[in-house]
Protein backbone atom coordinates (compact mmCIF):
# COMPACT_ATOMS: atom_id res chain seq x y z
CA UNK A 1 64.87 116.39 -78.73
CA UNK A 2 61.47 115.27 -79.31
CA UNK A 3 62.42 112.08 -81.50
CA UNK A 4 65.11 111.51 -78.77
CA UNK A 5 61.98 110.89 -75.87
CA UNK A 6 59.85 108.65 -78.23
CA UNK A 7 62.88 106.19 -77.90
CA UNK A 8 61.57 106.25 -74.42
CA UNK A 9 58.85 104.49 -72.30
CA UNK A 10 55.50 105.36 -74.13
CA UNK A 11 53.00 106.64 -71.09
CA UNK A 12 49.78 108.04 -71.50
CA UNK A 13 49.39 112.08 -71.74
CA UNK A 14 48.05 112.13 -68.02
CA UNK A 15 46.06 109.33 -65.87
CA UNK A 16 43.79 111.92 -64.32
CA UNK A 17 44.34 111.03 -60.78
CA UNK A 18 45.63 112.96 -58.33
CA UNK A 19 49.18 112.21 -56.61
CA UNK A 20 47.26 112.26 -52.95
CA UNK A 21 44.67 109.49 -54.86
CA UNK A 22 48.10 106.73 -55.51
CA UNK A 23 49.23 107.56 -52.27
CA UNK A 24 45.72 106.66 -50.47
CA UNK A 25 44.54 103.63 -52.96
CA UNK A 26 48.30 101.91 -52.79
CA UNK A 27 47.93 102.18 -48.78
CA UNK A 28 44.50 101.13 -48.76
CA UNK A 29 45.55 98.44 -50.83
CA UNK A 30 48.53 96.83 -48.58
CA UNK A 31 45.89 97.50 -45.51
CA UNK A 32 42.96 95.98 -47.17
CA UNK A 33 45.51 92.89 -47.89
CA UNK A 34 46.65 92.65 -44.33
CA UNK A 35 43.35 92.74 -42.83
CA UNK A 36 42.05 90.25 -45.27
CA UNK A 37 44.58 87.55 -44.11
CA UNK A 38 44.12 88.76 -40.64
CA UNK A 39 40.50 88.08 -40.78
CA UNK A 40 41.29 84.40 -42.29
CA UNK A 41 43.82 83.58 -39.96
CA UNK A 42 41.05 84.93 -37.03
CA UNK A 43 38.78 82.86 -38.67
CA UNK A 44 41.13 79.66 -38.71
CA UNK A 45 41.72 80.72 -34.82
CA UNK A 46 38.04 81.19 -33.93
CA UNK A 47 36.89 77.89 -35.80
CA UNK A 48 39.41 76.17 -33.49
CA UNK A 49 38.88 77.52 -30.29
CA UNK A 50 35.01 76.44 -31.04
CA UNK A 51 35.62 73.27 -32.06
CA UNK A 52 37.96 72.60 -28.80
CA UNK A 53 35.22 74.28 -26.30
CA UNK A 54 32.60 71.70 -28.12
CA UNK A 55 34.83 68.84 -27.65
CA UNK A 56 35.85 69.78 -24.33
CA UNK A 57 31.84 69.56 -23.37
CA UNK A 58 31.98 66.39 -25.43
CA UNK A 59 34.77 65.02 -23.77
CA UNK A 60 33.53 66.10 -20.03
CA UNK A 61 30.25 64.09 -20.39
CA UNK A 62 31.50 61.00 -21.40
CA UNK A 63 34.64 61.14 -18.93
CA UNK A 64 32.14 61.79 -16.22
CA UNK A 65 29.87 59.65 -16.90
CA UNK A 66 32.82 56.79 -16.96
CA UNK A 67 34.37 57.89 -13.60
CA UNK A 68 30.75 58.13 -11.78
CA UNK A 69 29.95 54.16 -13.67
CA UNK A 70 33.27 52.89 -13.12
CA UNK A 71 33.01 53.63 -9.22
CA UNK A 72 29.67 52.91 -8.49
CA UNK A 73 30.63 49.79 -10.42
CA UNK A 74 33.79 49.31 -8.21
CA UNK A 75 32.01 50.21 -5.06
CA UNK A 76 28.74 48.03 -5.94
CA UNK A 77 31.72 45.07 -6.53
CA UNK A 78 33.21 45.80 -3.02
CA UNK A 79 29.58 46.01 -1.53
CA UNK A 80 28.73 42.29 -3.01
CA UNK A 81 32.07 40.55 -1.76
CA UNK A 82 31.70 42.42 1.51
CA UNK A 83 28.59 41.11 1.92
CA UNK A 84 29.66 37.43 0.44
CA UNK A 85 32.33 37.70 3.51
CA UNK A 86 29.74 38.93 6.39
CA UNK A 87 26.44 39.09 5.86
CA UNK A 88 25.75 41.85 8.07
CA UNK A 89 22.60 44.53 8.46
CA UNK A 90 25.44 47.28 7.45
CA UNK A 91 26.90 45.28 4.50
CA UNK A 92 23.46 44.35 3.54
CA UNK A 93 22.65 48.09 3.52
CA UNK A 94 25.55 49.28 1.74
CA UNK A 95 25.15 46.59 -0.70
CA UNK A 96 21.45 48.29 -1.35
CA UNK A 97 23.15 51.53 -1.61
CA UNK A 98 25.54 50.73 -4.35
CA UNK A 99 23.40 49.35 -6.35
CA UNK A 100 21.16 52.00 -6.38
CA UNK A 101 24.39 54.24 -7.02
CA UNK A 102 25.03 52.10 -9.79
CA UNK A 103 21.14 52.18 -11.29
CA UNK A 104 21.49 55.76 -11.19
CA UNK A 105 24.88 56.46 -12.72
CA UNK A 106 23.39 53.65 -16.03
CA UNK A 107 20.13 55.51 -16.20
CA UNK A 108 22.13 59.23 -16.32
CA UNK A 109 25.06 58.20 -18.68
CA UNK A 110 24.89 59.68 -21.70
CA UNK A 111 24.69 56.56 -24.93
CA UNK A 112 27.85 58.15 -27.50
CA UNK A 113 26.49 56.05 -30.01
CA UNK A 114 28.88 53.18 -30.07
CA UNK A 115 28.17 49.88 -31.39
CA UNK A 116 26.40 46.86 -29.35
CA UNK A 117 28.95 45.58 -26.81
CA UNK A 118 30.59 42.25 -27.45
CA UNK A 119 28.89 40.17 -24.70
CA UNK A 120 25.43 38.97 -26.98
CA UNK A 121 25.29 41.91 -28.43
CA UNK A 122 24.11 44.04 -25.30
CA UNK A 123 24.24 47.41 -24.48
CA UNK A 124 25.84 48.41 -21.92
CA UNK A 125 22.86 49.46 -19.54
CA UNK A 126 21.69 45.70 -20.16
CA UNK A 127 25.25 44.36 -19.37
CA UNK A 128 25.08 46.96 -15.84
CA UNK A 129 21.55 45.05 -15.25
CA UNK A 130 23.01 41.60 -15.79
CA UNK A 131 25.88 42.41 -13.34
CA UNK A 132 23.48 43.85 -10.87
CA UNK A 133 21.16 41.03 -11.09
CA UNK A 134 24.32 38.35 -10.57
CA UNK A 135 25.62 40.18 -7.62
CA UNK A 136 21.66 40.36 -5.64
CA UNK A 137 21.62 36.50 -6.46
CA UNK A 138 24.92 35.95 -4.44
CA UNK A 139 23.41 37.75 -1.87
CA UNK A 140 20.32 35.69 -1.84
CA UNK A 141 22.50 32.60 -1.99
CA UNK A 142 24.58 34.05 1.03
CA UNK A 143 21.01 34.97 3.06
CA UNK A 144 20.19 30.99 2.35
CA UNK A 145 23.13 29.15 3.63
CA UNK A 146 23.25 31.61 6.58
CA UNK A 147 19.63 30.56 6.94
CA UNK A 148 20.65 26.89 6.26
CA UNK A 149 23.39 27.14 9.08
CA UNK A 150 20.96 28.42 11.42
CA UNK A 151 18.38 25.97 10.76
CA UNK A 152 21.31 23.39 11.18
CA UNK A 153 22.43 24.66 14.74
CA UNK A 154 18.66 24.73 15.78
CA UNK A 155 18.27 20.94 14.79
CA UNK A 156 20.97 20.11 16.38
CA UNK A 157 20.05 21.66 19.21
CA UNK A 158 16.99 20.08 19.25
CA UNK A 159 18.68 16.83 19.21
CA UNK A 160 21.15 17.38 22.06
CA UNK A 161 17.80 18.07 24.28
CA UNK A 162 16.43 15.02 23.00
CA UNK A 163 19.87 13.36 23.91
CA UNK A 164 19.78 14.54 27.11
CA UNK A 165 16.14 14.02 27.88
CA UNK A 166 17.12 10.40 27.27
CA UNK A 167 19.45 10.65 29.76
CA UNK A 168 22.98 11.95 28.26
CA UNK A 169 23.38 13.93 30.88
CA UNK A 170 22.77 11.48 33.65
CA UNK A 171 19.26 11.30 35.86
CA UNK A 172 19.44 12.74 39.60
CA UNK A 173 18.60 10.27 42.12
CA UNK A 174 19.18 11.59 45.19
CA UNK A 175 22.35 12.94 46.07
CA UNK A 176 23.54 10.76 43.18
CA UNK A 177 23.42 11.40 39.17
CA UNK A 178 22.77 8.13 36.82
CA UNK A 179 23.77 8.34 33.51
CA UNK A 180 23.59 5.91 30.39
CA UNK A 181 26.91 4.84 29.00
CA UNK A 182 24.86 4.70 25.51
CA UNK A 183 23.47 8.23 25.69
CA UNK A 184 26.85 9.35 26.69
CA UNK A 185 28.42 7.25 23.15
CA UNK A 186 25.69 9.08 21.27
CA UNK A 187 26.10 12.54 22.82
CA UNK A 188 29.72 12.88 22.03
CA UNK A 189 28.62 11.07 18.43
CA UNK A 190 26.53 13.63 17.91
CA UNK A 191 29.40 16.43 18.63
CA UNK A 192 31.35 14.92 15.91
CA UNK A 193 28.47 14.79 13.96
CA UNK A 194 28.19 18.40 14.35
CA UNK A 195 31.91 19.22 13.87
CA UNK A 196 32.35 18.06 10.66
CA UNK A 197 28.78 19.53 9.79
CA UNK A 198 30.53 23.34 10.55
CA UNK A 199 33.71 21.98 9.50
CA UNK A 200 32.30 21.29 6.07
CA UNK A 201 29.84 24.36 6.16
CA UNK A 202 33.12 27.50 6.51
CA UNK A 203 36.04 25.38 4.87
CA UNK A 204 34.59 22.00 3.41
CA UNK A 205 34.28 21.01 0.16
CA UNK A 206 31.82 22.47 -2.06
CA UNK A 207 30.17 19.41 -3.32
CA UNK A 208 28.02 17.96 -0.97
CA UNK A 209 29.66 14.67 0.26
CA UNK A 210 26.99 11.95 1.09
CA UNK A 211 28.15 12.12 4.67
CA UNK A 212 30.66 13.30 6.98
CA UNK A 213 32.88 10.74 9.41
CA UNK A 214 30.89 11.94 12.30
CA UNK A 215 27.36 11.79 10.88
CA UNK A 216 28.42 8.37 9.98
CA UNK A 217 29.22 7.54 13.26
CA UNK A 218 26.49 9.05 15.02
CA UNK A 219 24.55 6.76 12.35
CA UNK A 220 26.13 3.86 13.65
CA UNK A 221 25.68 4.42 17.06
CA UNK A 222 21.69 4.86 16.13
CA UNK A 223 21.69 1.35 14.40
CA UNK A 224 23.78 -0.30 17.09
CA UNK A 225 21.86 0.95 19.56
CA UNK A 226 18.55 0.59 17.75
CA UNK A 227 17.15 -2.14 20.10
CA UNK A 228 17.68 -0.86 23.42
CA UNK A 229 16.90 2.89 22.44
CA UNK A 230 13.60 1.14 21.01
CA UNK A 231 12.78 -0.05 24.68
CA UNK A 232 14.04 3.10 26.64
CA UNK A 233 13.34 6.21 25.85
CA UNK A 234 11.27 4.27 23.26
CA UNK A 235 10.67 3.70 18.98
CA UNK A 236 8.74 7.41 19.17
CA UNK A 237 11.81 9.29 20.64
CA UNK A 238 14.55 6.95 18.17
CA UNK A 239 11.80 8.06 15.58
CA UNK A 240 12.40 11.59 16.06
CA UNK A 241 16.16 11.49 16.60
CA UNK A 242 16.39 9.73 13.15
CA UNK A 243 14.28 12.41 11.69
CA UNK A 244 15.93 15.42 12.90
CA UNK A 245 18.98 13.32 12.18
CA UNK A 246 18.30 13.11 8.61
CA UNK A 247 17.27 16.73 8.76
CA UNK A 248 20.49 17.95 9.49
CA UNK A 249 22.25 16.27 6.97
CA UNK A 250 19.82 17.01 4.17
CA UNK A 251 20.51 20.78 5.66
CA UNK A 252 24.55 20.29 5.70
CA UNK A 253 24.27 18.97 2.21
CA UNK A 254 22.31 22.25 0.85
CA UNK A 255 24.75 24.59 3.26
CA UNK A 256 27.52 22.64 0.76
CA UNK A 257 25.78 23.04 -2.27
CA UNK A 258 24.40 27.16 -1.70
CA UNK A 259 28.44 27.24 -0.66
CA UNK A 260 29.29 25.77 -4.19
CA UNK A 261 26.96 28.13 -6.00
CA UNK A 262 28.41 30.89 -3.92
CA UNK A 263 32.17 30.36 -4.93
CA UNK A 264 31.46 29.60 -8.34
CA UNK A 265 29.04 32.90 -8.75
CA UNK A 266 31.63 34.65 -6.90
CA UNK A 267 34.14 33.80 -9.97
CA UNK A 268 32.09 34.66 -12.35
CA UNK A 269 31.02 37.73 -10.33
CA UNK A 270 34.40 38.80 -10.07
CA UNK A 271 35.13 38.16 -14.13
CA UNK A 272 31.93 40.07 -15.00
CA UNK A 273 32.98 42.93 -13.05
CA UNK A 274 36.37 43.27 -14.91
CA UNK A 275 34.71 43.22 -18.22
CA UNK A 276 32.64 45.75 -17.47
CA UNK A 277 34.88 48.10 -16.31
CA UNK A 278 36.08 47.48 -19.59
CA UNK A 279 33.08 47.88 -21.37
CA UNK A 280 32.72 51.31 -19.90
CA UNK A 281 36.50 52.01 -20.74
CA UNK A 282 35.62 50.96 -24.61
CA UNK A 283 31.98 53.18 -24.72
CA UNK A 284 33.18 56.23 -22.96
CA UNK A 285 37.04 56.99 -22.27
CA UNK A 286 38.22 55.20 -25.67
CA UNK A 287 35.27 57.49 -27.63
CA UNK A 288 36.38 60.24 -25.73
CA UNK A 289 39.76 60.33 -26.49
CA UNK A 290 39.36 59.29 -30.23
CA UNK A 291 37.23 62.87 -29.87
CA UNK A 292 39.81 64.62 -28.24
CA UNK A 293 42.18 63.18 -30.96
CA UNK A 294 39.70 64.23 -33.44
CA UNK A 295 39.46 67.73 -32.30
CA UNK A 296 42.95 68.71 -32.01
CA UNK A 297 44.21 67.09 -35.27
CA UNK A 298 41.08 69.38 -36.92
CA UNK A 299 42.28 72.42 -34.46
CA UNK A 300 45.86 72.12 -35.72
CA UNK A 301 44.96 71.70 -38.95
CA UNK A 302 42.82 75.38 -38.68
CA UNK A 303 45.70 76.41 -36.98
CA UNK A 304 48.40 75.71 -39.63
CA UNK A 305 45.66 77.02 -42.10
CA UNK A 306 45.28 80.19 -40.13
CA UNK A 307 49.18 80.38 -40.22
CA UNK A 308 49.16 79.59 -43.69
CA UNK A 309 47.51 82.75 -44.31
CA UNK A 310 48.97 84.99 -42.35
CA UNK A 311 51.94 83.87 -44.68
CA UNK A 312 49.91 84.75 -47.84
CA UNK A 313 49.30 87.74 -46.37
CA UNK A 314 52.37 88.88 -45.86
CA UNK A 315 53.34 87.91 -49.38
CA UNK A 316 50.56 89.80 -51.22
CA UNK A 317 51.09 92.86 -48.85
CA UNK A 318 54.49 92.72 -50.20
CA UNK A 319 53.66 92.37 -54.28
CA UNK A 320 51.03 95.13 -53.35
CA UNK A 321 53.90 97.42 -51.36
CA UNK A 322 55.99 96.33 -55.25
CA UNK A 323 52.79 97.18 -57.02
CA UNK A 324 52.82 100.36 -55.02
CA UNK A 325 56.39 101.69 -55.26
CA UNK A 326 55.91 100.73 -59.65
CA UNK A 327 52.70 102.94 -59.85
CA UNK A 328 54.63 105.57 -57.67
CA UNK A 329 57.38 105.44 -60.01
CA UNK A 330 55.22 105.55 -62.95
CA UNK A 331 53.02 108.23 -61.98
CA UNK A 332 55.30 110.64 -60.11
CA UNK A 333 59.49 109.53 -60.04
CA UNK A 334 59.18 109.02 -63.65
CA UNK A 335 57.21 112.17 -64.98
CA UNK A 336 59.11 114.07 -62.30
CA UNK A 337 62.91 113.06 -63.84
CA UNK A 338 61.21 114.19 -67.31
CA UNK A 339 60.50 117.27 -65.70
CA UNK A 340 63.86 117.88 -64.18
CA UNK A 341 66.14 116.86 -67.34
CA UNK A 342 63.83 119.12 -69.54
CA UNK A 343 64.28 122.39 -67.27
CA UNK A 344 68.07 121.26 -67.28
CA UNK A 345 68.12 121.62 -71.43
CA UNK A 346 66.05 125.14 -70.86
CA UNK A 347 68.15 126.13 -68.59
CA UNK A 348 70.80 125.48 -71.21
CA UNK A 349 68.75 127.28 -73.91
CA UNK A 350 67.45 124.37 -75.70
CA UNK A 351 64.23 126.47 -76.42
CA UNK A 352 62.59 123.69 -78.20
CA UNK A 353 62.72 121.50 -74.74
CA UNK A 354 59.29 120.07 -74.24
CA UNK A 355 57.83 117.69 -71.62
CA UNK A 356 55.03 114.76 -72.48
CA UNK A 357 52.25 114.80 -69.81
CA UNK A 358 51.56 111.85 -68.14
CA UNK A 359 51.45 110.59 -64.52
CA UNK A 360 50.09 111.88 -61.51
CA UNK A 361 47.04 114.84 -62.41
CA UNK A 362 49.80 117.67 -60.64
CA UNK A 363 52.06 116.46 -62.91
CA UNK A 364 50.57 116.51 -66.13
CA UNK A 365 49.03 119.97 -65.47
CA UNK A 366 53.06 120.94 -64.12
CA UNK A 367 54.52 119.88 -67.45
CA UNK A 368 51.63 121.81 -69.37
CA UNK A 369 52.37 124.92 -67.47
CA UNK A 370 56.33 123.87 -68.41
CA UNK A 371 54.77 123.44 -72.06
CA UNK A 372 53.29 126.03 -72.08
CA UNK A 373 56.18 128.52 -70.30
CA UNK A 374 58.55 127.24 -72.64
CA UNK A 375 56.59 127.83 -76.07
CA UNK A 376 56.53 131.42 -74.11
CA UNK A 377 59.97 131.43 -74.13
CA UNK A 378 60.94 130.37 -77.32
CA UNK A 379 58.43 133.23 -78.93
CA UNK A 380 59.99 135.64 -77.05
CA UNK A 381 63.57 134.39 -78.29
CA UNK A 382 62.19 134.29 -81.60
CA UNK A 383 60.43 137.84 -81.82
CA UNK A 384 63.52 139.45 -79.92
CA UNK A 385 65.97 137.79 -82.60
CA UNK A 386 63.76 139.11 -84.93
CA UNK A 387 63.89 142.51 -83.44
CA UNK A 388 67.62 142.05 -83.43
CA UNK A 389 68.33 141.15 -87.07
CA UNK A 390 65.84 144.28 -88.20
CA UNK A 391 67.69 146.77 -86.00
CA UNK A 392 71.14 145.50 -87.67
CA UNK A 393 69.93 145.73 -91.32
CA UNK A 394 68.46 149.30 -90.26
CA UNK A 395 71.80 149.82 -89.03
CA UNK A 396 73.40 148.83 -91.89
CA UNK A 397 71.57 150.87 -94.69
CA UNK A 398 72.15 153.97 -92.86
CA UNK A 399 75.74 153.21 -92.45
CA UNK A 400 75.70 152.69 -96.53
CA UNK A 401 73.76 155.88 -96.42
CA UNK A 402 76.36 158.01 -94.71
CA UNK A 403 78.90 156.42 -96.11
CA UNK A 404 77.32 157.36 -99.63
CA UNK A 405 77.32 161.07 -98.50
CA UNK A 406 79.85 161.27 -97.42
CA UNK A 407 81.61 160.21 -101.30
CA UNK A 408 79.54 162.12 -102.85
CA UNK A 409 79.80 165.52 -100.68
CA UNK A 410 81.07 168.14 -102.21
């Protein structure tokens, strides 16, 4: 029976270790396993949600910081062809406003570290400055041919009194008023003259034309008349017409010219302007979103990592719930079926029935006591066999004994 269990598994004669030990160390096992992935997929989780809360700071600055430059830019735009349009007190003091807005919003955005801007090489605080600067220089521009046109009316005015203090407007006599067929010529000259002059100033050309077709004709009228305008009102007051004359066309000619310089700043004003909204598009919302694409291909990336070990988790929990169930069947289903199949053969009478310990502690020290109970046992069996075969040999000399007597009686 012996030889019969060394064809068997070989295990050791007991592992020392108590059946309530396996139980505790294979749970503590699978538990230590699942807590180990859950702590790397928390980890995964937690480096993600930081990493989103950082960008989302990240991405708030520069977003804000391109919606408060991109108005004030818009608004300081709007302010500068307002005031291009009508230069009024209130557009002049909106105009201040937004560019202050605009100073402000350049000196509190936040530099992300992008490269020099295209234009020169500038940054974009210098390109804000340039823009700035360009749009107070139309201004200045506007504030000179509004000053020219004034200065314009007021010579003109001054010649009309001069006009009519030569007698334009006719001289009272009496119940009657003269007037001068030439002064009258020059007067309505002189309206022409002025015509074109505002003609040319709102919707002229912006090159300054030599003269108009009514300052040429007032011109005539001054050299056709020369002679008799030298004798009355005299060559002082023809002087002085001439003069202011000239005047106003020099000041028509530089209304024209601040006009050109107006239009053609007012192009470039309005190019700038579109370029740097784009600027601030390229330093601060393209950044920002390369972040925010950034961040979430890193987050998902933790994410699937995190997953990915949840899923080794699971799978090690399972070898260690295998690794479990093989110790439990080596330590106690094994030693226990031993157990069971030997008590079968002692229950049969196979005396000589003897477990190997091994397994679980319980279950070594159970098949000693089994051991031990059988050896018992098989004395007893032994020494009552014994017993048995003495009594029948006592039995059977005494039988020869009486049977001897009774042969030999008498």
């Amino acid at each position: 029976m012996l030889d019969s269990e060394r064809g068997k598994l070989r295990f050791p004669r007991t592992l020392g270790i108590s059946i309530a030990v396996w139980l505790v160390s294979g749970f503590a096992l699978m538990i230590a396993t699942f807590v180990t992935g859950s702590l790397l997929a928390s980890r995964g989780a937690d480096h993600a949600t930081d990493e989103l809360v950082e960008v989302r700071s990240e991405i708030e600055l520069l977003t804000s910081a391109a919606r408060e430059l991109g108005e004030s830019s818009t608004a300081f735009d709007r302010a500068v062809l307002a005031f291009l349009g009508t230069d009024s007190a209130e557009n002049r003091a909106a105009l201040v406003a937004a560019g202050e807005r605009l100073s402000e919003a350049a000196n509190a955005a936040p530099q992300p570290g992008a490269p020099a801007d295209r234009i020169g090489g500038d940054h974009l605080s210098e390109q804000i400055a340039r823009h700035q600067a360009l749009g107070f220089r139309l201004a200045r521009l506007r504030e000179a041919r509004r000053s020219t046109l004034v200065s314009l009316e007021s010579v003109y005015d001054v010649i009309t009194r001069r006009l009519e203090a030569g007698g334009s407007s006719g001289v009272r006599v009496g119940e009657n008023v003269l007037t001068r067929p030439t002064m009258m010529e020059m007067a309505a000259a002189l309206d022409a003259a002025r015509g074109d002059a505002m003609h040319e100033f709102d919707l002229g050309s912006t090159r300054a034309i030599r003269e108009t077709p009514g300052e040429t004709q007032f011109r005539g009228m001054l050299q056709l008349h020369e002679a008799e305008l030298n004798q009355s009102p005299g060559t002082a007051w023809l002087a002085l017409v001439v003069e202011d004359f000239d005047r106003a066309v020099q000041l028509r000619q530089t209304a024209q010219v601040l006009r050109g310089e107006v239009e053609a700043g007012r192009a470039e004003f309005s190019a700038a302007g579109e370029l740097l909204a784009e600027q601030i598009r390229e330093q601060y919302e393209v950044p920002a979103w390369s972040r925010f694409t950034t961040a979430t291909a890193s987050a998902t990336q933790s994410l699937q990592g995190a997953a990915q070990d949840v899923k080794d988790a699971t799978a090690k929990a399972v070898l260690a719930a295998l690794f479990v169930l093989a110790v439990t069947t080596i330590v106690v289903t094994w030693p226990i079926r031993r157990l069971t199949a030997s008590a079968r053969r002692l229950a049969n009478g196979d005396l000589s029935t003897r477990v190997r310990p091994g397994g679980a502690s319980e279950l070594a020290t159970l098949a000693r006591a089994f051991n031990q109970m059988a050896t018992e046992l098989d004395g007893a069996e032994r020494e009552v066999r014994s017993y048995q075969a003495l009594l029948e040999q006592r039995v059977t000399e005494r039988t020869q004994q009486l049977q001897h007597l009774a042969e030999h009686d008498p």
